[in-house]
N, C-alpha and C. Protein backbone atom coordinates (compact mmCIF):
# COMPACT_ATOMS: atom_id res chain seq x y z
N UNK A 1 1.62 6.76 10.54
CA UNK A 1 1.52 5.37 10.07
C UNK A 1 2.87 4.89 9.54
N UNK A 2 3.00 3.46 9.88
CA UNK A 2 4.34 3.07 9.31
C UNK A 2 4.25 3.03 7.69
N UNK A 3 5.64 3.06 6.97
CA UNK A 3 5.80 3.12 5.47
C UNK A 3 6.65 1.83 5.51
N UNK A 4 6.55 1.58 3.94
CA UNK A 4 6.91 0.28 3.45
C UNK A 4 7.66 0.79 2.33
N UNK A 5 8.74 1.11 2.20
CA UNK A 5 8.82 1.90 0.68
C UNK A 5 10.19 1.02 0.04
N UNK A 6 10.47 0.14 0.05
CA UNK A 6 11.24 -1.25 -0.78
C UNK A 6 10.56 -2.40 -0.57
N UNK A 7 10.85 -3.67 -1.36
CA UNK A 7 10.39 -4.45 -1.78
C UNK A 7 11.63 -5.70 -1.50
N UNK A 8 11.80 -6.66 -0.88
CA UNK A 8 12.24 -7.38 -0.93
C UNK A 8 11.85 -8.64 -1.19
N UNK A 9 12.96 -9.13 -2.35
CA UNK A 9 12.63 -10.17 -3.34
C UNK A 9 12.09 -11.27 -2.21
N UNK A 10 11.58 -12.51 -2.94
CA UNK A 10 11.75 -13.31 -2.31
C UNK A 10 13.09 -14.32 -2.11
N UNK A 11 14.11 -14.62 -2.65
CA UNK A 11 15.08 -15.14 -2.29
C UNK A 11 15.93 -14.27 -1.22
N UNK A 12 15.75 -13.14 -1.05
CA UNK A 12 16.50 -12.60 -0.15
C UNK A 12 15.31 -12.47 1.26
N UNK A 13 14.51 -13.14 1.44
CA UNK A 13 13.35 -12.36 2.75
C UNK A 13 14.59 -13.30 3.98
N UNK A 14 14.45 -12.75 4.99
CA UNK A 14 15.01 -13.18 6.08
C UNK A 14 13.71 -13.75 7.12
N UNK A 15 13.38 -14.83 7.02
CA UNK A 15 12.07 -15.14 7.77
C UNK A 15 12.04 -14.71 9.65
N UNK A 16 13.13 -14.51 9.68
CA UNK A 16 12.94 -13.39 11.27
C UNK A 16 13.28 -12.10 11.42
N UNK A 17 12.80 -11.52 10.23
CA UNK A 17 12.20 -9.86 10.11
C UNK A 17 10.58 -10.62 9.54
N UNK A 18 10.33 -11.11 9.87
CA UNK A 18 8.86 -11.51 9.19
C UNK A 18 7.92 -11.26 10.34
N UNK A 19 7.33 -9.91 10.09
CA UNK A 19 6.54 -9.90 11.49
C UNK A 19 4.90 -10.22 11.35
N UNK A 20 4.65 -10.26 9.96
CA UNK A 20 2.93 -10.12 9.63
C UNK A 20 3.07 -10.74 8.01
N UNK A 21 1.50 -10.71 7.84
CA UNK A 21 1.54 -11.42 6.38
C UNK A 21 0.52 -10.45 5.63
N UNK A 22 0.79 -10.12 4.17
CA UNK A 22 -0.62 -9.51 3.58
C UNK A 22 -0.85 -10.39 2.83
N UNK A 23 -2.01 -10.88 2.51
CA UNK A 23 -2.63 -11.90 1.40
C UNK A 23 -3.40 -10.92 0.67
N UNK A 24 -3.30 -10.71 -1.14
CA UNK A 24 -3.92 -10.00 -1.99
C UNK A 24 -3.42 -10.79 -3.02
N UNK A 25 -4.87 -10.62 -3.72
CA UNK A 25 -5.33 -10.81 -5.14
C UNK A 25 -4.44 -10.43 -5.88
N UNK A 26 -4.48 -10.79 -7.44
CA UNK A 26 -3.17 -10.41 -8.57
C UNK A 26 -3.23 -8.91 -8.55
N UNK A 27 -4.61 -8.23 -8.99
CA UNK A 27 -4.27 -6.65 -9.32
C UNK A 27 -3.98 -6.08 -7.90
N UNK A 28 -4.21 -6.51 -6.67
CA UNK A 28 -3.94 -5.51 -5.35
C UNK A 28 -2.52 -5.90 -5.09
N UNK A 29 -1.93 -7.01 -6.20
CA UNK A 29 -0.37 -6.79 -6.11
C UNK A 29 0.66 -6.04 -7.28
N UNK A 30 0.15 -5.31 -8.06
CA UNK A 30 0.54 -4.28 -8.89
C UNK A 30 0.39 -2.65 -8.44
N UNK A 31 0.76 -2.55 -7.48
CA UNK A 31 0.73 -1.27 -6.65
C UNK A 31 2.29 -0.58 -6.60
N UNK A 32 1.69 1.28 -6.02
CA UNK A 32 3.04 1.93 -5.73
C UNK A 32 2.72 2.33 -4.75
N UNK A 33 1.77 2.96 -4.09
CA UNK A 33 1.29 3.58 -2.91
C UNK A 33 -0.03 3.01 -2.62
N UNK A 34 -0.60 2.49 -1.31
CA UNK A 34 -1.71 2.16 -0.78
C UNK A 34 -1.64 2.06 0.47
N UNK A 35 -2.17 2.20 1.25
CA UNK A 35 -2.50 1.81 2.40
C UNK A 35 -3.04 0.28 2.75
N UNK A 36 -2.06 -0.48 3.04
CA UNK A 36 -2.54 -2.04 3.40
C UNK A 36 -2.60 -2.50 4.55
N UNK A 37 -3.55 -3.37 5.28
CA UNK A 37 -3.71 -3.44 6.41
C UNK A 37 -3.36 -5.44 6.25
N UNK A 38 -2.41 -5.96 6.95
CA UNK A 38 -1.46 -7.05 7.28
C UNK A 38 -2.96 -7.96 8.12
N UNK A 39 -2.56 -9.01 7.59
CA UNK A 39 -3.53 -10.53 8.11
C UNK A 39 -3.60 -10.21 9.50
N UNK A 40 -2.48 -9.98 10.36
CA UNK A 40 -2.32 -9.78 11.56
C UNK A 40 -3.25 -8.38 12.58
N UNK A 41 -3.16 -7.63 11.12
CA UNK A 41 -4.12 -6.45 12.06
C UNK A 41 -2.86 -5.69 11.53
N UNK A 42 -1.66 -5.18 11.44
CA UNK A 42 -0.83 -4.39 11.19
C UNK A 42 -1.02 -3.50 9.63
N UNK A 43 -1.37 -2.19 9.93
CA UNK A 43 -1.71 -1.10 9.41
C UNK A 43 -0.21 -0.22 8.69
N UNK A 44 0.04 -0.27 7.39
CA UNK A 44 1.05 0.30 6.87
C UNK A 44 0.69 0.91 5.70
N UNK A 45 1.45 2.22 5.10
CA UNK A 45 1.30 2.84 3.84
C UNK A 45 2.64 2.38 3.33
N UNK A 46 2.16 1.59 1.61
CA UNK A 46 3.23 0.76 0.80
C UNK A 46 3.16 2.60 -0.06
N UNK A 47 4.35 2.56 0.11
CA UNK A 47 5.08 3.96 -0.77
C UNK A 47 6.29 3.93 -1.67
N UNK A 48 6.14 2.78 -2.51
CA UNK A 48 7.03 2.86 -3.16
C UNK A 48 7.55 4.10 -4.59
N UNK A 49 8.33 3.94 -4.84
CA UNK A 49 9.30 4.87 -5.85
C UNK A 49 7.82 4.78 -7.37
N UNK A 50 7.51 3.11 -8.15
CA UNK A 50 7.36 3.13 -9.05
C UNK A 50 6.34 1.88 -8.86
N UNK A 51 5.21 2.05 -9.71
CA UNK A 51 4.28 0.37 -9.72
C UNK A 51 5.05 -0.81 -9.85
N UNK A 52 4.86 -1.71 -9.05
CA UNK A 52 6.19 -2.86 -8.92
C UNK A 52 4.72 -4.02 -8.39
N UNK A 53 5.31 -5.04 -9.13
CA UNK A 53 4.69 -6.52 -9.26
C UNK A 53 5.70 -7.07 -7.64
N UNK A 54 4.02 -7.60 -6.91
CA UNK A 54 4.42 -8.31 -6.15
C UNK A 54 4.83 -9.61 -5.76
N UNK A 55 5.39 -10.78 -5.49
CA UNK A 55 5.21 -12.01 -5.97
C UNK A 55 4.78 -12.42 -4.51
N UNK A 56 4.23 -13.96 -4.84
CA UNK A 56 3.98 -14.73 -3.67
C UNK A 56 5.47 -14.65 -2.77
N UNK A 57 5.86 -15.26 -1.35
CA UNK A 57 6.67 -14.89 -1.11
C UNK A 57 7.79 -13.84 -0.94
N UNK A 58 7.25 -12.84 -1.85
CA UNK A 58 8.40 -11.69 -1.76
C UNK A 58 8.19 -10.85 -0.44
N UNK A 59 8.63 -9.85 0.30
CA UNK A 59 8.43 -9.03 1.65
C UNK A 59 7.76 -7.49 1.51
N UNK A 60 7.49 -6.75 1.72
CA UNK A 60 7.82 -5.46 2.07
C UNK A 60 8.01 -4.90 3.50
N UNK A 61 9.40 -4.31 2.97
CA UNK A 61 10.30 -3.48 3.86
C UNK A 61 9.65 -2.47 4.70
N UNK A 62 9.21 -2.70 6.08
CA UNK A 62 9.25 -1.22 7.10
C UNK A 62 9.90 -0.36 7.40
N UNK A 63 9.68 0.58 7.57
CA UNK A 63 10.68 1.70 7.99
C UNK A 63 11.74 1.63 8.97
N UNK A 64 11.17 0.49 9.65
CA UNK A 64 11.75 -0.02 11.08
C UNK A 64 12.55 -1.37 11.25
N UNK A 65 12.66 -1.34 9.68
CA UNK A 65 13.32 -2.71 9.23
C UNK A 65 12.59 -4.00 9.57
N UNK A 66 11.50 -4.29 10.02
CA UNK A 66 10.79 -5.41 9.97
C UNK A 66 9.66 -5.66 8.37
N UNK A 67 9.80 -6.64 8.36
CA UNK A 67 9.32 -7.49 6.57
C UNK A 67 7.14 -7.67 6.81
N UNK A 68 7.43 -7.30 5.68
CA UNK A 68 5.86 -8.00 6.11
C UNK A 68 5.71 -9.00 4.95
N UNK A 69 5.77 -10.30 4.84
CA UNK A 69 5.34 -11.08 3.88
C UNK A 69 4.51 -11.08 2.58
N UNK A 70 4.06 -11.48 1.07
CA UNK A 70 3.55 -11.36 0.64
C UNK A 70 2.71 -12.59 0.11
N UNK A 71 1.53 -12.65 0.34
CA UNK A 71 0.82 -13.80 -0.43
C UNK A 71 -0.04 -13.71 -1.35
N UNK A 72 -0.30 -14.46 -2.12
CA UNK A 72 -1.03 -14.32 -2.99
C UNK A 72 -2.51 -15.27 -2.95
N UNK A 73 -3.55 -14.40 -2.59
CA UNK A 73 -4.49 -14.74 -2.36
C UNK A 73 -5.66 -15.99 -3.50
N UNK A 74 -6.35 -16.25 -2.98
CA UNK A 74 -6.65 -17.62 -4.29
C UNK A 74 -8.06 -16.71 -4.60
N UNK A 75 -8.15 -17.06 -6.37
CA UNK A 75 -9.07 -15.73 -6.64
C UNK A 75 -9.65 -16.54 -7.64
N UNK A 76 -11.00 -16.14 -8.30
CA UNK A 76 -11.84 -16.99 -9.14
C UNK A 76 -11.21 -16.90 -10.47
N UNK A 77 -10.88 -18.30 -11.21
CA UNK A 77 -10.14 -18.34 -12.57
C UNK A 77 -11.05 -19.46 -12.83
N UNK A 78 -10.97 -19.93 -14.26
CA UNK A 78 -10.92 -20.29 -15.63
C UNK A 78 -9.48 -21.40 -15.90
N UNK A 79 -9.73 -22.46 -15.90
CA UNK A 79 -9.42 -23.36 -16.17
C UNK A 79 -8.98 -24.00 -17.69
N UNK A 80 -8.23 -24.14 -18.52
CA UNK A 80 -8.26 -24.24 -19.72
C UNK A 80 -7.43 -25.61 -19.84
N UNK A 81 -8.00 -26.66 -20.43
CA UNK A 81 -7.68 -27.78 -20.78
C UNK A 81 -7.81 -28.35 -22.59
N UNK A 82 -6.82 -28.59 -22.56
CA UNK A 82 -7.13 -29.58 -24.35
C UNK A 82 -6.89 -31.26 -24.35
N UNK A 83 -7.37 -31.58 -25.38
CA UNK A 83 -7.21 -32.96 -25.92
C UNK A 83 -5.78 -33.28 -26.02
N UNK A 84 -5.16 -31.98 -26.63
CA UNK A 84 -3.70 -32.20 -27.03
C UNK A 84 -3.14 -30.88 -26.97
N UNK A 85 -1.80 -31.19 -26.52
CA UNK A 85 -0.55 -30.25 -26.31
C UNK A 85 -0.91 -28.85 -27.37
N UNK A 86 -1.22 -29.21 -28.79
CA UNK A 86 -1.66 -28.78 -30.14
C UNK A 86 -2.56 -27.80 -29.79
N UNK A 87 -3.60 -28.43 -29.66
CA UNK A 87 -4.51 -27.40 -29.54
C UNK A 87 -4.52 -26.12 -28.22
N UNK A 88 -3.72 -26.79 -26.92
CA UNK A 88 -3.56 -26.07 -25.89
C UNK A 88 -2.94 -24.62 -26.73
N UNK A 89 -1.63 -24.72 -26.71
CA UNK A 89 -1.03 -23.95 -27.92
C UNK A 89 -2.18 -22.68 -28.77
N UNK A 90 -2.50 -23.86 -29.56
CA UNK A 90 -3.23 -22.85 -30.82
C UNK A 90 -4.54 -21.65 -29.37
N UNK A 91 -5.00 -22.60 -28.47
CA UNK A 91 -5.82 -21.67 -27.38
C UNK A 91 -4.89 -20.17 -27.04
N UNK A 92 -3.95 -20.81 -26.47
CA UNK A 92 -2.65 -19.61 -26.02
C UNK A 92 -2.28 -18.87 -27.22
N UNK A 93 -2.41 -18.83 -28.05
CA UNK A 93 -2.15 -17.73 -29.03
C UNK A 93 -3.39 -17.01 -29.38
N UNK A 94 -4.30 -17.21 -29.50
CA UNK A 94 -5.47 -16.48 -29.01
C UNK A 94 -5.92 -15.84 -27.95
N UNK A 95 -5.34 -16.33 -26.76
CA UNK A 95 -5.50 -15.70 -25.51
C UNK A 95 -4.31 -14.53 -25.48
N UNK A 96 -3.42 -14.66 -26.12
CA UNK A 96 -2.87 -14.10 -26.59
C UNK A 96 -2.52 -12.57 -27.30
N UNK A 97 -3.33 -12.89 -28.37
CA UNK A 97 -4.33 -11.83 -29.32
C UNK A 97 -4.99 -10.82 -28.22
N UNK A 98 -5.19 -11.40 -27.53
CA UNK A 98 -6.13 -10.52 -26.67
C UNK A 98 -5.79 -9.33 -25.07
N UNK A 99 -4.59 -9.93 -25.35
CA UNK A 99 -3.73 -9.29 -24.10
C UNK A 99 -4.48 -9.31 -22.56
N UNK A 100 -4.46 -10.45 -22.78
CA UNK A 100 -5.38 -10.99 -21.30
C UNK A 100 -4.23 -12.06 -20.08
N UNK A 101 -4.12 -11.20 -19.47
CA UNK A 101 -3.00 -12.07 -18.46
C UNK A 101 -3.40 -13.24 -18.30
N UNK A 102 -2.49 -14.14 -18.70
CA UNK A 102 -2.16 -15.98 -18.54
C UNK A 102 -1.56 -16.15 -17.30
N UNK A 103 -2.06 -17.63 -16.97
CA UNK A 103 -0.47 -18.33 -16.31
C UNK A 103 -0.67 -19.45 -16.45
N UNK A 104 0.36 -19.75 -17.54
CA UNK A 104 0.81 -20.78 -18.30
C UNK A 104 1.58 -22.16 -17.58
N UNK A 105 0.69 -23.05 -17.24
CA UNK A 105 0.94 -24.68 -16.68
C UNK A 105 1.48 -25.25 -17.88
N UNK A 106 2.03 -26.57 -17.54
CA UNK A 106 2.27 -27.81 -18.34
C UNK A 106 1.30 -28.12 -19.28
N UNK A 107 -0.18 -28.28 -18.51
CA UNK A 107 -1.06 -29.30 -19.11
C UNK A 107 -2.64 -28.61 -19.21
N UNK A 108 -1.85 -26.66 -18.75
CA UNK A 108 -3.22 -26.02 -18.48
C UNK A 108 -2.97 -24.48 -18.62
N UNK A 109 -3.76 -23.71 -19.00
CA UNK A 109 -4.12 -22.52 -18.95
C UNK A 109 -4.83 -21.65 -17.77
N UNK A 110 -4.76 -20.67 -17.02
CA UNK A 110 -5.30 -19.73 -15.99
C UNK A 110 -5.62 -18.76 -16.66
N UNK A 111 -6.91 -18.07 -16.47
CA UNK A 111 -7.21 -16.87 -17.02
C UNK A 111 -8.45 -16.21 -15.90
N UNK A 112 -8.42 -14.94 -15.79
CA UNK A 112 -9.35 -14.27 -14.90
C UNK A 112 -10.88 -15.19 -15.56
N UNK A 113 -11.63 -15.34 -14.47
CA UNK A 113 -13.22 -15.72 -14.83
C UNK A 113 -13.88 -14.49 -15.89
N UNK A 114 -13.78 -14.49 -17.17
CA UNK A 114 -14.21 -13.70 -18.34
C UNK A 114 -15.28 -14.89 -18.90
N UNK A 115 -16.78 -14.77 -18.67
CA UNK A 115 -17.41 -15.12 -19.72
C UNK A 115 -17.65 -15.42 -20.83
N UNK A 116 -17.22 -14.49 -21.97
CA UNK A 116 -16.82 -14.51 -23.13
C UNK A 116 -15.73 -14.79 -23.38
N UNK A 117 -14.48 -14.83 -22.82
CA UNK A 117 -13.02 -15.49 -23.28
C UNK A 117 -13.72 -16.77 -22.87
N UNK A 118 -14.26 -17.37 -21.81
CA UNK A 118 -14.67 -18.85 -21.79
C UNK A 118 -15.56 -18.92 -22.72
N UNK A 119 -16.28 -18.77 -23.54
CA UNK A 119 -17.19 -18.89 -24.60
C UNK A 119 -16.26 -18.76 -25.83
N UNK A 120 -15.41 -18.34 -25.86
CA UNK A 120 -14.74 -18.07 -27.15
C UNK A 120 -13.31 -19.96 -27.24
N UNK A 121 -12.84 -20.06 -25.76
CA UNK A 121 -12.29 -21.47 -25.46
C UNK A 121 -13.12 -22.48 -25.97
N UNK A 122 -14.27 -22.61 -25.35
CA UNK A 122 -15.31 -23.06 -25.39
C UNK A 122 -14.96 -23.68 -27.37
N UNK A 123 -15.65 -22.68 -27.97
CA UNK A 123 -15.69 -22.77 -29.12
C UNK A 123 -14.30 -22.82 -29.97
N UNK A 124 -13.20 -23.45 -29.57
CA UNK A 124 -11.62 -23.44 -29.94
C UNK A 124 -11.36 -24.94 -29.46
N UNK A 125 -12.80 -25.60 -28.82
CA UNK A 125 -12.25 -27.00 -28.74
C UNK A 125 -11.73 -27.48 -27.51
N UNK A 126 -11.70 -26.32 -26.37
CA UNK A 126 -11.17 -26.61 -25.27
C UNK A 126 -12.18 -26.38 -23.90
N UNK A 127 -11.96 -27.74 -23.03
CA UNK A 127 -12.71 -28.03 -21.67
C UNK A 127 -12.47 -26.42 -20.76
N UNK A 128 -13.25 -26.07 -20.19
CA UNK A 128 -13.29 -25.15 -19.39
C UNK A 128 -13.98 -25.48 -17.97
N UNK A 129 -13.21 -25.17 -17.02
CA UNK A 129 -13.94 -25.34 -15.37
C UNK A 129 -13.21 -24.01 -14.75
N UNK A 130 -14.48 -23.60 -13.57
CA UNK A 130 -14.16 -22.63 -12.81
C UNK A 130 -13.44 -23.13 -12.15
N UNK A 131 -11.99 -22.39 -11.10
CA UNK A 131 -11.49 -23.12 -9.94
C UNK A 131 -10.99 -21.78 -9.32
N UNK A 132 -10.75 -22.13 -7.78
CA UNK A 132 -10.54 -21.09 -7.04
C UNK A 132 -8.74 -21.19 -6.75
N UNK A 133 -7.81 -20.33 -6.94
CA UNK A 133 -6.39 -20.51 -6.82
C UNK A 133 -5.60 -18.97 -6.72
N UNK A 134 -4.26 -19.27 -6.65
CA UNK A 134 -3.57 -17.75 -6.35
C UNK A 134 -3.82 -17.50 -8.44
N UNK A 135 -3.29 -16.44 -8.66
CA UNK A 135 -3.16 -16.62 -9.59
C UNK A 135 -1.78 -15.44 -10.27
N UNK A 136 -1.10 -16.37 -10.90
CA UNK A 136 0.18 -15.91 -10.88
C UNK A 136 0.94 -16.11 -12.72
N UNK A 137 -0.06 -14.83 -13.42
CA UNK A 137 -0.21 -14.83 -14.64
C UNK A 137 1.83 -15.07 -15.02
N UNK A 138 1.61 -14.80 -16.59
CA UNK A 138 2.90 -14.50 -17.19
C UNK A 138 3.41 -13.11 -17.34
N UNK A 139 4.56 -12.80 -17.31
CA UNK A 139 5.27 -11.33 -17.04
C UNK A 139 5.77 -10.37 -18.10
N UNK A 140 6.10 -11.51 -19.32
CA UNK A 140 6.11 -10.44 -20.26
C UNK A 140 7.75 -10.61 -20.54
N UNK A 141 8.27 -9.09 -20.74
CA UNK A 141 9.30 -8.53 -21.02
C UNK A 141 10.06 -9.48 -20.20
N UNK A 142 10.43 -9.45 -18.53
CA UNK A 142 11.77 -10.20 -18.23
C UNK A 142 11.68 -11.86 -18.00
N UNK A 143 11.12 -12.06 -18.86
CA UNK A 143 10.67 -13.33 -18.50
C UNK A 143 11.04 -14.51 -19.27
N UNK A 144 12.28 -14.41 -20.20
CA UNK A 144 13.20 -14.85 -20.91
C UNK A 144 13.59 -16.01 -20.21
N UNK A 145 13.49 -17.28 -20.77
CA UNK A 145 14.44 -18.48 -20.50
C UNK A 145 13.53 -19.11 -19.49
N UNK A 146 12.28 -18.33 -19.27
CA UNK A 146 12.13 -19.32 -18.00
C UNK A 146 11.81 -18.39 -16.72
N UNK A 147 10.23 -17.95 -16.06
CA UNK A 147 10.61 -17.53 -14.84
C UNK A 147 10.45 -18.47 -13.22
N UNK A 148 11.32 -17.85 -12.73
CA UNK A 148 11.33 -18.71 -11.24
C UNK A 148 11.31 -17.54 -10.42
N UNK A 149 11.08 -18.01 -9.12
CA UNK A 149 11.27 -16.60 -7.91
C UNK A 149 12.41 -16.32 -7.52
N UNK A 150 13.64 -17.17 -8.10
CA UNK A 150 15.32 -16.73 -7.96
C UNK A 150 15.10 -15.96 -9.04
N UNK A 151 16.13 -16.17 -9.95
CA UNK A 151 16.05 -15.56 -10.99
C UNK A 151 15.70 -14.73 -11.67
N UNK A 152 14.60 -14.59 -11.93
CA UNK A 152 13.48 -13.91 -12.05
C UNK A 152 13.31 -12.34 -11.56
N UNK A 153 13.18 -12.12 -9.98
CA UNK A 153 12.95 -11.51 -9.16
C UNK A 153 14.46 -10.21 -9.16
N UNK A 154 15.65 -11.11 -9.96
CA UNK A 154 17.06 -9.93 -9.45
C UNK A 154 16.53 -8.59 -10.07
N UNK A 155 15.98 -8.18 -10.92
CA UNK A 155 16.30 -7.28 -11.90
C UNK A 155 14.88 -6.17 -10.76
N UNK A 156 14.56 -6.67 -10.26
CA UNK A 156 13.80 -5.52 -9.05
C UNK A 156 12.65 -5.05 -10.04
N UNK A 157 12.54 -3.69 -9.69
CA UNK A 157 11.61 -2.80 -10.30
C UNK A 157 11.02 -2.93 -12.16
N UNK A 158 12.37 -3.79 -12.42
CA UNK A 158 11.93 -3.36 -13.86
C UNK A 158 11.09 -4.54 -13.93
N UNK A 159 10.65 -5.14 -13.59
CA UNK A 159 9.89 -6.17 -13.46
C UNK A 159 8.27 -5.76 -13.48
N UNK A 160 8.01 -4.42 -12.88
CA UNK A 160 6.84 -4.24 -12.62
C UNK A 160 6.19 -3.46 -13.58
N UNK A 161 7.52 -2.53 -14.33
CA UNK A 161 7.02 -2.11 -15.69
C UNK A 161 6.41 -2.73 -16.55
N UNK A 162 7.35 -3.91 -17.16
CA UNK A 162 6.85 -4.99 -17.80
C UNK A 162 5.18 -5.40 -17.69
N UNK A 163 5.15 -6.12 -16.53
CA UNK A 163 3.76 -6.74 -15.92
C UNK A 163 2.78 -5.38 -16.16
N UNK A 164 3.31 -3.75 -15.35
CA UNK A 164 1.92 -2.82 -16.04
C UNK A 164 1.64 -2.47 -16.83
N UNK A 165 2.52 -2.98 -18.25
CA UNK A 165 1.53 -2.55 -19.43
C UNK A 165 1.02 -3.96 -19.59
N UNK A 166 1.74 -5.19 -19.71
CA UNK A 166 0.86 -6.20 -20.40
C UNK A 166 -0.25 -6.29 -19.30
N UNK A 167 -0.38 -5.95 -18.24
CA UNK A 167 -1.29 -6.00 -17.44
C UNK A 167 -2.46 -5.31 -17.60
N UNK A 168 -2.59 -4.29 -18.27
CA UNK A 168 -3.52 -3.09 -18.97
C UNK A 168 -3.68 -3.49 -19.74
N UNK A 169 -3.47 -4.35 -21.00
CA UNK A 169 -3.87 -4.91 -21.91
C UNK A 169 -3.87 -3.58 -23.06
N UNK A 170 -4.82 -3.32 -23.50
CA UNK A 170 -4.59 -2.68 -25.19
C UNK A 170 -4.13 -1.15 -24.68
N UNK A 171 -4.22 -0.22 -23.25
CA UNK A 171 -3.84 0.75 -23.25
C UNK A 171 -2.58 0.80 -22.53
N UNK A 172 -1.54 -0.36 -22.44
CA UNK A 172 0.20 -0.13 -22.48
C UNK A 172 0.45 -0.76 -22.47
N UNK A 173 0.45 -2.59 -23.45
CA UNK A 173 1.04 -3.44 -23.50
C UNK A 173 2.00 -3.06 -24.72
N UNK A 174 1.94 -1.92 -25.45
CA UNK A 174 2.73 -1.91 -26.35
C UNK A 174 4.01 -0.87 -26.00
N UNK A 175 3.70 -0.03 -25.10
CA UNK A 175 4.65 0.91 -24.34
C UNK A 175 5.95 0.73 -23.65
N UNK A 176 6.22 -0.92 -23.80
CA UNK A 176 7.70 -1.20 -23.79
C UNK A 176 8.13 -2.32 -24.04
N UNK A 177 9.43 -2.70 -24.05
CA UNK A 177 9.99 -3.12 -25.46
C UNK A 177 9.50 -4.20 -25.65
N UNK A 178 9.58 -5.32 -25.04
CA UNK A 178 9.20 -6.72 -25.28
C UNK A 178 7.46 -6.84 -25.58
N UNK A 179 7.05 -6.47 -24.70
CA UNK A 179 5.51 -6.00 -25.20
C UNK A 179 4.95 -5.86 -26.04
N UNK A 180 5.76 -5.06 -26.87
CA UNK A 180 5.30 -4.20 -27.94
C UNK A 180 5.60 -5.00 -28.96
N UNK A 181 6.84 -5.68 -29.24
CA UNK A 181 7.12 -6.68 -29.70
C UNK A 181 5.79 -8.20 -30.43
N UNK A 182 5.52 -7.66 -28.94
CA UNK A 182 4.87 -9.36 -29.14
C UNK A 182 3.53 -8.49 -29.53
N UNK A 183 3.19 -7.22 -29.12
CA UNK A 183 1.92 -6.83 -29.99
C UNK A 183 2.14 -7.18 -31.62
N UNK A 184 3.01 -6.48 -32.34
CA UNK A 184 3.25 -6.14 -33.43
C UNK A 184 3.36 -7.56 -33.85
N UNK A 185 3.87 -8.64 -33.18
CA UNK A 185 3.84 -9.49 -33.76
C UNK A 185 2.21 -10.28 -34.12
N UNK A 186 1.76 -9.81 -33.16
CA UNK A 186 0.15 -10.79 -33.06
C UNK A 186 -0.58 -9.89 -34.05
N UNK A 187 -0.38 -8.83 -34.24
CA UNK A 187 -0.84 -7.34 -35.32
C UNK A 187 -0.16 -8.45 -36.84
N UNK A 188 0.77 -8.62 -36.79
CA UNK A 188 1.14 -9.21 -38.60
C UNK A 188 0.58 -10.50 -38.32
N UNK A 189 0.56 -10.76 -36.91
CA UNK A 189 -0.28 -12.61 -37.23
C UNK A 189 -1.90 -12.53 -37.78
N UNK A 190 -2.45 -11.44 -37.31
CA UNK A 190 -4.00 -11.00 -37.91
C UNK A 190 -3.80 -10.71 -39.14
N UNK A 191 -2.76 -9.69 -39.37
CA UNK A 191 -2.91 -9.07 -41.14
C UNK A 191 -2.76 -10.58 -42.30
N UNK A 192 -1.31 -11.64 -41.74
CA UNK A 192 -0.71 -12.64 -42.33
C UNK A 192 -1.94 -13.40 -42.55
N UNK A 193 -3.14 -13.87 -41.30
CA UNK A 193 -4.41 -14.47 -41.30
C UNK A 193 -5.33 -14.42 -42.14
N UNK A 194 -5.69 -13.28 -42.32
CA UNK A 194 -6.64 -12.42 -42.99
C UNK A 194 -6.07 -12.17 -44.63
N UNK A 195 -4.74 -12.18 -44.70
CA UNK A 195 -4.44 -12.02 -46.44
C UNK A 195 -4.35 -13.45 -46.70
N UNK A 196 -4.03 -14.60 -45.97
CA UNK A 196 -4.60 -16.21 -46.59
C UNK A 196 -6.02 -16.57 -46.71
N UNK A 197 -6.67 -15.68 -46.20
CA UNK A 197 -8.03 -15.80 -45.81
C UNK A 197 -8.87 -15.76 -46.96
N UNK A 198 -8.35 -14.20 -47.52
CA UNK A 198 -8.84 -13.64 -48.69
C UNK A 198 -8.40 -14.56 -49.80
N UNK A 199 -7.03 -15.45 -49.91
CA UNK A 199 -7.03 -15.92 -51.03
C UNK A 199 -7.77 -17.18 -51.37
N UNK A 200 -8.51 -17.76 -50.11
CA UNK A 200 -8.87 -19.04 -50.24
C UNK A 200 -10.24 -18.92 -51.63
């Protein structure tokens, strides 16, 4: 069987090595080794070095030097809307708390279809609708200033570290640096909560 064992960004894909397309969901794009079978019918084992985040647009490399495209398939989400900018916010820091992969719009929130995180929105003041879309949470650690699929994408592999702990949520979002960070920080935002709490 053919191997796939690099990853090419998307600013660098050459659209005539583009021989096939795979369309997958967010978690069937956090992989190191699988066997994926291409829109086209084309049968390959992805063997990469280390778990690496795939993006819409980005390729993987054949052995034979031909690309196979990457898409990102449209998957059932959660919709999160507010009255005001304000409250959107105060939602996202709770979603937050919870180490539940976002992807953070202008005027809206994405979150996997969770029942109870929509019951908990719900009760925070904010409109909730199901909708069907790719879904293309937030990354975490390299994701400083702003991410885009230039930019973004140079730093390769370490990219995918990042995304698999906050992606695991409470068993390795704290296991590297930025991560852990923002745990510890949401950890003193509960303790800081809870000691105004007590004084009221």
């Amino acid at each position: 069987m053919l191997r796939a064992a690099s990853v090419v960004r998307r600013p660098a894909v050459k659209a005539e090595r583009v021989v096939d397309t795979v369309t997958l969901v967010h978690d069937d794009r956090h992989r190191r080794r699988v066997t994926l079978t291409a829109d086209g019918g084309l049968s390959f084992l992805l063997d990469l070095d280390k778990a690496t985040v795939l993006d819409d647009g980005d390729a993987l490399k054949l052995e034979d030097g031909r690309l196979v495209a990457v898409r990102a398939a449209p998957e059932k989400l959660i919709e999160i809307r507010a009255e005001s900018p304000l409250r959107l916010l105060k939602v996202a820091w709770h979603i937050g708390n919870r180490h539940t992969p976002a992807e953070i719009a202008a005027d809206a929130i994405f979150i996997s279809d969770d029942p109870v995180l929509a019951e908990m929105v719900r009760g925070l003041g904010c409109a909730v609708a199901r909708v069907e879309r790719p879904f293309r949470p937030e990354r975490g650690a390299y994701d400083h200033g702003g991410h885009d699929h230039g930019h973004g994408h140079s730093h390769g592999p370490d990219h995918s570290h990042g995304h698999d702990h906050a992606h695991h949520h409470e068993h390795g979002a704290c296991d590297c640096g930025h991560d852990h960070h923002d745990h510890d920080h949401h950890e003193h935002g509960h303790h800081h909560h809870d000691h105004g709490h007590d004084h009221r």
